[in-house]
C-alpha atoms as a PDB file:
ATOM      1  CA  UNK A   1       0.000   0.000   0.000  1.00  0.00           C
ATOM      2  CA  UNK A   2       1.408   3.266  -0.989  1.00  0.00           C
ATOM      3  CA  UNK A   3       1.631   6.028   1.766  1.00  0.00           C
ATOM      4  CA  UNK A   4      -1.070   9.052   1.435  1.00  0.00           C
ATOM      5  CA  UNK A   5       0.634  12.026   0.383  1.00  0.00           C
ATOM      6  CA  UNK A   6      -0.502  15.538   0.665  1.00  0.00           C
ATOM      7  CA  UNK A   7      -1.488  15.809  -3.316  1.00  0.00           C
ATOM      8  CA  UNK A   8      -4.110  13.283  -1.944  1.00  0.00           C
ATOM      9  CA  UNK A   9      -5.501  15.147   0.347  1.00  0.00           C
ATOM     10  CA  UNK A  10      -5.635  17.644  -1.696  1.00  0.00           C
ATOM     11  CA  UNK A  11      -7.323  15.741  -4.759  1.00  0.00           C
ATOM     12  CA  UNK A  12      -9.564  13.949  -2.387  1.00  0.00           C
ATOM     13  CA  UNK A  13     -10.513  17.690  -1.063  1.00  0.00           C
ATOM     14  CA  UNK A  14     -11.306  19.260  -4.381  1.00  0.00           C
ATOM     15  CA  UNK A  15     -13.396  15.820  -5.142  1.00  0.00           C
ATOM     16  CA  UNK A  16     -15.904  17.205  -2.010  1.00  0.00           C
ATOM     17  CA  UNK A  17     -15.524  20.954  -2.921  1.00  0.00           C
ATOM     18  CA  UNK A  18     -16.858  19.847  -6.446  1.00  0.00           C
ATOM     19  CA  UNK A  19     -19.780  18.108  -4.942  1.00  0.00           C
ATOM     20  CA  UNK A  20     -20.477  21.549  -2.431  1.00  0.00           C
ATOM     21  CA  UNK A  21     -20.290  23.372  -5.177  1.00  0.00           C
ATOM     22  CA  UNK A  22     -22.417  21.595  -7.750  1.00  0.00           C
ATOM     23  CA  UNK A  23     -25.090  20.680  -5.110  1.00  0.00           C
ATOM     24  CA  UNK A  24     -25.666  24.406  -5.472  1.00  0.00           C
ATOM     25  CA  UNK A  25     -25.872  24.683  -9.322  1.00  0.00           C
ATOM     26  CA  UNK A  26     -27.426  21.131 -10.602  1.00  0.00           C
ATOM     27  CA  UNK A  27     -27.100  17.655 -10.868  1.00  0.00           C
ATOM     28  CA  UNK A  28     -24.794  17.594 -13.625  1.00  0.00           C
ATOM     29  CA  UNK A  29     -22.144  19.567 -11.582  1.00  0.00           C
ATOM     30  CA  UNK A  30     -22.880  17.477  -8.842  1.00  0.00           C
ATOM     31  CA  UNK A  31     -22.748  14.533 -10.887  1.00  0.00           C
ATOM     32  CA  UNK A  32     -19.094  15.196 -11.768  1.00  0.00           C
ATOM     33  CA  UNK A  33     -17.823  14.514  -8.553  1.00  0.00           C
ATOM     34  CA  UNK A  34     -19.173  11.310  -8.043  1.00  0.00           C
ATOM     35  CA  UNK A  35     -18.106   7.625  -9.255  1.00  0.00           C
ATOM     36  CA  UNK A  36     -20.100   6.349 -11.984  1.00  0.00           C
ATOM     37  CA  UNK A  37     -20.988   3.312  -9.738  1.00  0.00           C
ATOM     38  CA  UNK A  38     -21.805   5.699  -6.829  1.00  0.00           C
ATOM     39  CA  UNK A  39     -24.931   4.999  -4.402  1.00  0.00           C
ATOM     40  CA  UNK A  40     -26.770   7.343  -1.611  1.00  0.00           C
ATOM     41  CA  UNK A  41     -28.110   5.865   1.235  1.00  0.00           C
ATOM     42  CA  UNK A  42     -27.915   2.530  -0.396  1.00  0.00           C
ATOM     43  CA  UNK A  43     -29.909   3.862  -3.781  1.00  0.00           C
ATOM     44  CA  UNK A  44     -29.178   4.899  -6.739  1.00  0.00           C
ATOM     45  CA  UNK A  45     -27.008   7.988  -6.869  1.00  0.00           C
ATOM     46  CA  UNK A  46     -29.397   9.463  -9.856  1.00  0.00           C
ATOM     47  CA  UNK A  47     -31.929  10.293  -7.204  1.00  0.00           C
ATOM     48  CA  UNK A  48     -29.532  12.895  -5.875  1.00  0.00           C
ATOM     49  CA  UNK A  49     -29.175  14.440  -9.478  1.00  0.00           C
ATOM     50  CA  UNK A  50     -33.185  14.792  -9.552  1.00  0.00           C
ATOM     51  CA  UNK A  51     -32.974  16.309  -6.297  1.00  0.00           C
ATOM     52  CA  UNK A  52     -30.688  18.876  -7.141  1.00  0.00           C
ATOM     53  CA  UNK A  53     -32.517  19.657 -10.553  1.00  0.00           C
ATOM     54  CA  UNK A  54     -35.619  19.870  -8.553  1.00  0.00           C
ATOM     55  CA  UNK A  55     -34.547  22.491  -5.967  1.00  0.00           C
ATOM     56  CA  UNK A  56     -32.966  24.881  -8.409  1.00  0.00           C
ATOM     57  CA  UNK A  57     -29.778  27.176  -7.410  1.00  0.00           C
ATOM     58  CA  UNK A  58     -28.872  27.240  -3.814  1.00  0.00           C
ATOM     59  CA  UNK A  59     -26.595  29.269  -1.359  1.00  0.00           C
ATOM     60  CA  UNK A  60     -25.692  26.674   0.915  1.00  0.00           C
ATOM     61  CA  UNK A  61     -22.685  26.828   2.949  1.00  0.00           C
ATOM     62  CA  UNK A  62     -19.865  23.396   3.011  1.00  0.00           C
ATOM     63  CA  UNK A  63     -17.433  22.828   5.563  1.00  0.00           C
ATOM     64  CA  UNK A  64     -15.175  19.788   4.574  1.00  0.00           C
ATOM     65  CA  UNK A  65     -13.249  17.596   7.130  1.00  0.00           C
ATOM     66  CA  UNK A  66     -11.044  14.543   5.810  1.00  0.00           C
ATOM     67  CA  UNK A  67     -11.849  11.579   8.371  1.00  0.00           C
ATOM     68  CA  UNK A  68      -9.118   9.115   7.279  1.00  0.00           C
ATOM     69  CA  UNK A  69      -7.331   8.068   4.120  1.00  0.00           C
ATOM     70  CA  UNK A  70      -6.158   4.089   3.147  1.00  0.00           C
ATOM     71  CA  UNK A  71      -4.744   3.783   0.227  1.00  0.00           C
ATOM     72  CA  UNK A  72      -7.266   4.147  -2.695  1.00  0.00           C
ATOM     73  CA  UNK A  73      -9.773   4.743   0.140  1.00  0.00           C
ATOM     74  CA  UNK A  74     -11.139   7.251   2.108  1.00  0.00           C
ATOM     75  CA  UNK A  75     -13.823   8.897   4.091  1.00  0.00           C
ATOM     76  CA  UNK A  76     -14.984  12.477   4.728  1.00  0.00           C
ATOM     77  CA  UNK A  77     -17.669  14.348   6.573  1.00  0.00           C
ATOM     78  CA  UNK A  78     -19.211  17.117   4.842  1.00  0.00           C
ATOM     79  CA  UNK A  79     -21.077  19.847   6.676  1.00  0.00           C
ATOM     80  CA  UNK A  80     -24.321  21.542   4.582  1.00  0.00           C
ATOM     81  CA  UNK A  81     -25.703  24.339   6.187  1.00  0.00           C
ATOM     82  CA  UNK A  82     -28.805  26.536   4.548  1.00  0.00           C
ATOM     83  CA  UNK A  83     -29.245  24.233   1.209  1.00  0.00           C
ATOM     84  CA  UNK A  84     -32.160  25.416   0.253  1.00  0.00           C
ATOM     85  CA  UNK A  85     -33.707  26.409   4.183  1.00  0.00           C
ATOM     86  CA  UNK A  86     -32.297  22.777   5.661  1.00  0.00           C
ATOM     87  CA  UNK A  87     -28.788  21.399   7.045  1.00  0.00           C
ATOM     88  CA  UNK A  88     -27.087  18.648   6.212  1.00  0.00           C
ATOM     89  CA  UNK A  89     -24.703  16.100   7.595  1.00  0.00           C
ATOM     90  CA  UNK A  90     -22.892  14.235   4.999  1.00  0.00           C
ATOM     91  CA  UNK A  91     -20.695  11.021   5.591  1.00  0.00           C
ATOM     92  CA  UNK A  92     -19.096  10.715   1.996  1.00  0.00           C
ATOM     93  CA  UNK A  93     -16.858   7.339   1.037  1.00  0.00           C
ATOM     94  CA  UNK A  94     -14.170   7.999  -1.704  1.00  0.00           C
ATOM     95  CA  UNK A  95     -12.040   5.518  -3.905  1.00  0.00           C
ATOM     96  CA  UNK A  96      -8.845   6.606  -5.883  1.00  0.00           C
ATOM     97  CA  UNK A  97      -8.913   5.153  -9.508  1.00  0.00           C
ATOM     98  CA  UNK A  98      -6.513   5.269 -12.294  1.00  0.00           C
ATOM     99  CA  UNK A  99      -8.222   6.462 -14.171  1.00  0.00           C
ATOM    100  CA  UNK A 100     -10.527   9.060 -12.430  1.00  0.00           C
ATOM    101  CA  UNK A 101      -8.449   9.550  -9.354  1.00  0.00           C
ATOM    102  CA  UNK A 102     -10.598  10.474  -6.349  1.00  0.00           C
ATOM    103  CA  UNK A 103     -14.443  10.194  -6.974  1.00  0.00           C
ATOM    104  CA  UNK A 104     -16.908   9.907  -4.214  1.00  0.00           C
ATOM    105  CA  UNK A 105     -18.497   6.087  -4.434  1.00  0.00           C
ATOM    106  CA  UNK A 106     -20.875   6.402  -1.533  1.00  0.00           C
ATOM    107  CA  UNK A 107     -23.219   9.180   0.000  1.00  0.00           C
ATOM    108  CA  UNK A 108     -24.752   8.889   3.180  1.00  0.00           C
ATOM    109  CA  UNK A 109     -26.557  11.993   5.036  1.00  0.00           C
ATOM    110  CA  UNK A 110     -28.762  13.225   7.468  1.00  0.00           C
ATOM    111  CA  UNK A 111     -30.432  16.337   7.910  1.00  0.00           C
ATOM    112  CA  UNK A 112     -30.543  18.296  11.103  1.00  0.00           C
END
């Protein structure tokens, strides 16, 4: 297993900034931060997309934290606050491919 470097972290970072960002916009820009296998709350990660569509351009507010990196693995909490009048918890699972380097495979959230 190769050592996590910071170019990781900082991949694996702009991975979740991409999916703050295009959770704003729509669920194409969303889309592009996730795997094309990706799930969400053990469903299909298309419902997400819909979701996003659906609400329209939002102002919420991310704040990222990097739980732990493994290898080609990792997990993340990402903070949502004011998407569209709600908050969010996010628990976010990542895997490092060759050839799309850090995409988000797995979505699981809460709101609060």
């Amino acid at each position: 297993m190769d050592a996590t470097t910071i170019k990781d972290y900082e991949e694996i970072y702009a991975a979740l900034k991409q999916y703050a960002d295009g959770i704003n916009i729509s669920g194409e820009e969303t889309s592009k931060a996730f795997h094309d296998n990706a799930i969400m709350n053990g469903g299909p990660i298309q419902i997400l997309y819909n979701i996003v569509d659906q609400a329209g351009k939002g102002e919420g507010a991310a704040h990222i934290d990097i739980l732990d990196v493994a290898g080609n693995v990792a997990c993340a909490r990402v903070t949502l606050e004011n998407l569209h009048g709600k908050n969010y918890i996010d628990f976010m699972q990542l895997i490092k491919t060759e050839k799309d380097g850090w995409k988000i495979i797995s979505k699981v959230y809460s709101a609060c």
